[in-house]
C-alpha atoms as a PDB file:
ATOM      1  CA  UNK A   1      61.358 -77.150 -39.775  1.00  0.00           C
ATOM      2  CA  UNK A   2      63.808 -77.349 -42.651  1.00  0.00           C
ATOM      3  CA  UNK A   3      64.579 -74.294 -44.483  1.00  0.00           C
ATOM      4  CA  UNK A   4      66.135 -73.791 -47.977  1.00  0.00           C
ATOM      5  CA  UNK A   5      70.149 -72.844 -48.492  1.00  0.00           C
ATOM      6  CA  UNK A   6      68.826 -70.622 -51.498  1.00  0.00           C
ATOM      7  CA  UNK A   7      66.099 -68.912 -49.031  1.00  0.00           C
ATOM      8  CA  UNK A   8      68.088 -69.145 -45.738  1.00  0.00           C
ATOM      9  CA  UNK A   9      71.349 -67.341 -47.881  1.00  0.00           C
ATOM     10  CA  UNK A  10      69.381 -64.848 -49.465  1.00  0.00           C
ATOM     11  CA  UNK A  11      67.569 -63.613 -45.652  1.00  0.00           C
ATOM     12  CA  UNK A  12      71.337 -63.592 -44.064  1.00  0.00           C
ATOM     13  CA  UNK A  13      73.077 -61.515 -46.997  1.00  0.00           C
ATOM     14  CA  UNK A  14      70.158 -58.815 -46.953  1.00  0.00           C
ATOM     15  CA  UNK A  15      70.361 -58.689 -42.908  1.00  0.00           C
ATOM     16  CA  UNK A  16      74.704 -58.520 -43.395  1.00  0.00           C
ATOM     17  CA  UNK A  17      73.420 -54.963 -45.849  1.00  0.00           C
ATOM     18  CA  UNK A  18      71.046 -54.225 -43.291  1.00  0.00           C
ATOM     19  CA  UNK A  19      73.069 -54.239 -40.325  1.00  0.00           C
ATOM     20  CA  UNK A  20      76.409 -52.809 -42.085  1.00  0.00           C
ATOM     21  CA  UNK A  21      74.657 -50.008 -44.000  1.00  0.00           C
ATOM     22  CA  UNK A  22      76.444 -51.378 -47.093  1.00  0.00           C
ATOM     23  CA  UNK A  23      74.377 -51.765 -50.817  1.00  0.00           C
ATOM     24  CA  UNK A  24      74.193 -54.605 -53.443  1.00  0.00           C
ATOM     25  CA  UNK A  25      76.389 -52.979 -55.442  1.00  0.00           C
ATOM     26  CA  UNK A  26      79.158 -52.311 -53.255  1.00  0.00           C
ATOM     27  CA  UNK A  27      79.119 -55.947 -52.692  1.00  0.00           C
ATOM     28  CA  UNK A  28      78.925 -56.472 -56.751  1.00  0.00           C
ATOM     29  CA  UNK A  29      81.653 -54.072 -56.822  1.00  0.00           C
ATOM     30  CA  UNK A  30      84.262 -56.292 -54.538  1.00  0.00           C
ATOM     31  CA  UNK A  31      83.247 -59.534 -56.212  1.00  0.00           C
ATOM     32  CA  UNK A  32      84.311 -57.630 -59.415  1.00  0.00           C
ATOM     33  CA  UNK A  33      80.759 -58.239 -61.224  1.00  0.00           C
ATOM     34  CA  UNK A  34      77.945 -55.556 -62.710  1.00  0.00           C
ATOM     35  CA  UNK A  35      75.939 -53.272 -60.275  1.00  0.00           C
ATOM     36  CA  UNK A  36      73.105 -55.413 -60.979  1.00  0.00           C
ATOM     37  CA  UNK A  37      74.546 -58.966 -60.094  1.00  0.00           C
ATOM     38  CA  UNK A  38      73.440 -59.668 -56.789  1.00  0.00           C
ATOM     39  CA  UNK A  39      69.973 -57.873 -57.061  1.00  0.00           C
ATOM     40  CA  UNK A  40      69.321 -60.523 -59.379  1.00  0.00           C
ATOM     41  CA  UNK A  41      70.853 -63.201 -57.174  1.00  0.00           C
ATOM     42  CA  UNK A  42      68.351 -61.744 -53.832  1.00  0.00           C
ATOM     43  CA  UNK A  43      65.233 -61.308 -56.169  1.00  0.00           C
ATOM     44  CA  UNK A  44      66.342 -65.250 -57.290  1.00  0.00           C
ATOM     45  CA  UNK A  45      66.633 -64.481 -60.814  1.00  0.00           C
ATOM     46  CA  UNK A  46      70.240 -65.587 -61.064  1.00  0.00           C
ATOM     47  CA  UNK A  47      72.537 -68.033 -59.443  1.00  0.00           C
ATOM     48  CA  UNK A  48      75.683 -67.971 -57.705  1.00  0.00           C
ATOM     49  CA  UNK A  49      78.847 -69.638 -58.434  1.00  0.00           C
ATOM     50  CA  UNK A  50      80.523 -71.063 -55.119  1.00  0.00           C
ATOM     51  CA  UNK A  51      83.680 -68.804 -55.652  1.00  0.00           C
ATOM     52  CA  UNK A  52      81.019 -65.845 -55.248  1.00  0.00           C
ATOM     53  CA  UNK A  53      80.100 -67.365 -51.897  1.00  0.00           C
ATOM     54  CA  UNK A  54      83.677 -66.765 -50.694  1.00  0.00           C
ATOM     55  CA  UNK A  55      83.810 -62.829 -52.097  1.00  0.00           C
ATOM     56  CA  UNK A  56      80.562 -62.130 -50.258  1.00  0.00           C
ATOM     57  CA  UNK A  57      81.958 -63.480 -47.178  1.00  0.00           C
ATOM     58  CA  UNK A  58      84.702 -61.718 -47.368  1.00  0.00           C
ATOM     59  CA  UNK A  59      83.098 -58.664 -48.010  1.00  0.00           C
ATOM     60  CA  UNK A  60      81.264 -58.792 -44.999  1.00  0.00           C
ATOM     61  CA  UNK A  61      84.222 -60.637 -42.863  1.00  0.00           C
ATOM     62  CA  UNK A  62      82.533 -63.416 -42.215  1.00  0.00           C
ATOM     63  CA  UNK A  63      83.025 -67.302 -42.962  1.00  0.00           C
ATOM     64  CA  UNK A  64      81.198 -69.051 -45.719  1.00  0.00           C
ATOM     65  CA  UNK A  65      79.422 -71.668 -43.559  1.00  0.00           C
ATOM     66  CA  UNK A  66      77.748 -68.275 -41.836  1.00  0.00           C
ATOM     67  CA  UNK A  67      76.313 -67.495 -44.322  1.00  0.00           C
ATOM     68  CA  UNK A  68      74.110 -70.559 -44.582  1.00  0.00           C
ATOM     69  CA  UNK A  69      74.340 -70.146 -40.963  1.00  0.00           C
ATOM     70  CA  UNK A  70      70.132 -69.712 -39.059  1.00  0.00           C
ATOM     71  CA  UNK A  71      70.023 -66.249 -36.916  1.00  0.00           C
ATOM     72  CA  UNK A  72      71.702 -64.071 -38.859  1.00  0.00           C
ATOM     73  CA  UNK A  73      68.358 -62.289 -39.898  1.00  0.00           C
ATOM     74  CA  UNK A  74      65.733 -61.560 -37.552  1.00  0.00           C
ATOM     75  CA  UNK A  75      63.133 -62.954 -39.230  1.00  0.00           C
ATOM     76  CA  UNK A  76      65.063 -66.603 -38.954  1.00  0.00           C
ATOM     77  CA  UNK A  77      66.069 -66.307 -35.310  1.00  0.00           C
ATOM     78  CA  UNK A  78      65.080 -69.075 -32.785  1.00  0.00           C
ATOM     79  CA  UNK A  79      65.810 -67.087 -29.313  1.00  0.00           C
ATOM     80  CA  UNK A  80      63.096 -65.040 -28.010  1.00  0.00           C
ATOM     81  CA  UNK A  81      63.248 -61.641 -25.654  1.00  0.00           C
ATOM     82  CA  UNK A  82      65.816 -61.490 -22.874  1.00  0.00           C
ATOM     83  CA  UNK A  83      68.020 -64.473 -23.639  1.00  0.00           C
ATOM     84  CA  UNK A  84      68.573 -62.801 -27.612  1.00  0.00           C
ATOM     85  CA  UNK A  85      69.112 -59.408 -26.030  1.00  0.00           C
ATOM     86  CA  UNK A  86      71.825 -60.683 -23.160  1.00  0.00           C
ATOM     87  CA  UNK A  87      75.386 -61.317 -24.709  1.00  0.00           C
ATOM     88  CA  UNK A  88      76.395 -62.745 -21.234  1.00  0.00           C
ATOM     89  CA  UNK A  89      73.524 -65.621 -20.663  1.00  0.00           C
ATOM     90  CA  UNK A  90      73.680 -67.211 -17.421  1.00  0.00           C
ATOM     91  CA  UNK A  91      74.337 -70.789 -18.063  1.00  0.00           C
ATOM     92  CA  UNK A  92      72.763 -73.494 -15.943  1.00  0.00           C
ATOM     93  CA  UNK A  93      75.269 -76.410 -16.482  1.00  0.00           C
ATOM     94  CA  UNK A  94      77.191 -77.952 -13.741  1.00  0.00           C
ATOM     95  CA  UNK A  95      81.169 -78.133 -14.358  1.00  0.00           C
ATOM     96  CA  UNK A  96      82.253 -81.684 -14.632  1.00  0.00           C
ATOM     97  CA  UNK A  97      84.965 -81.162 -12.444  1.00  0.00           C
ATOM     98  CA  UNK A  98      82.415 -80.846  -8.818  1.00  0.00           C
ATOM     99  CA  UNK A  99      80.550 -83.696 -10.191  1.00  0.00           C
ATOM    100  CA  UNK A 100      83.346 -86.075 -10.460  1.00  0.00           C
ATOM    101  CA  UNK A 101      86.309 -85.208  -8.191  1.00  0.00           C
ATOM    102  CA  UNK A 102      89.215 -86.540  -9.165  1.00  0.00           C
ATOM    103  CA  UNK A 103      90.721 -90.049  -8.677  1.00  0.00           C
ATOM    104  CA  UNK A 104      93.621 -90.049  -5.891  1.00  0.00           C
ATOM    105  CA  UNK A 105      96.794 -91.454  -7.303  1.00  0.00           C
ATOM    106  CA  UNK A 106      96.096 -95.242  -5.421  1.00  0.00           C
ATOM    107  CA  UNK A 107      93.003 -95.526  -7.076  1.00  0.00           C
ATOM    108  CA  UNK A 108      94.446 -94.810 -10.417  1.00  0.00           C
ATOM    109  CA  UNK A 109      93.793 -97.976 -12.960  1.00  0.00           C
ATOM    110  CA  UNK A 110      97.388 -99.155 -13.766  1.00  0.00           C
ATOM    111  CA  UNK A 111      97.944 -99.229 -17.269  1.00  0.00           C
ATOM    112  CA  UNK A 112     101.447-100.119 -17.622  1.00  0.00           C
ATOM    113  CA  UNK A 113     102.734-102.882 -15.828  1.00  0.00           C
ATOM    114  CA  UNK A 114     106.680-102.641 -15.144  1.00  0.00           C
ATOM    115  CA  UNK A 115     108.825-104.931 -17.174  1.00  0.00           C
ATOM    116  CA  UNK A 116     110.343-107.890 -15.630  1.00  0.00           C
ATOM    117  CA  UNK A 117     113.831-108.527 -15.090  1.00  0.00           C
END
């Protein structure tokens, strides 16, 4: 499934107002453009210019590749029920470290033979 910058940018600045109480206009505001601006930009009416992209990040403190970044907004998120809801997931992977011990120093390859005199 491939999903539009335009569309996925859009979903994850309206769940950024969402979830910080903040309005289209106090983001306008910041990026020093009319109350109206990024109405127009969410109802895709408008464009954006990519030096807006960097105001509305840091409006909301985030980077500009989150932005464009899936999960963000509910409606785009690909976790499901307990594993969304833990921040602490139990992870299932091995450390390399027990799988491979390490090499004794005799068994080492020797990389640098000593110089002859």
């Amino acid at each position: 499934m491939t999903l539009k910058a335009q569309y996925l940018l859009v979903q994850n600045i309206r769940a950024l107002l969402a979830a910080r109480a903040q309005t289209a206009e106090a983001v306008a505001k910041h990026c020093k453009h009319e109350g109206s601006w990024l109405s127009k930009i969410l109802a895709g009416d408008r464009g954006m210019r990519c030096i807006d992209l960097d105001c509305i990040a840091s409006f909301f403190d985030v980077e500009v590749a989150d932005l464009f970044r899936p999960g963000i907004a509910p409606l785009l998120e690909r976790r499901h029920g307990q594993r969304r809801k833990n921040e602490v997931a139990e992870r299932r992977t091995h450390d390399r470290r027990q799988l491979h011990p390490p090499l004794p120093p005799s068994k080492l390859p020797r990389l640098f033979a000593p110089k002859a005199k």
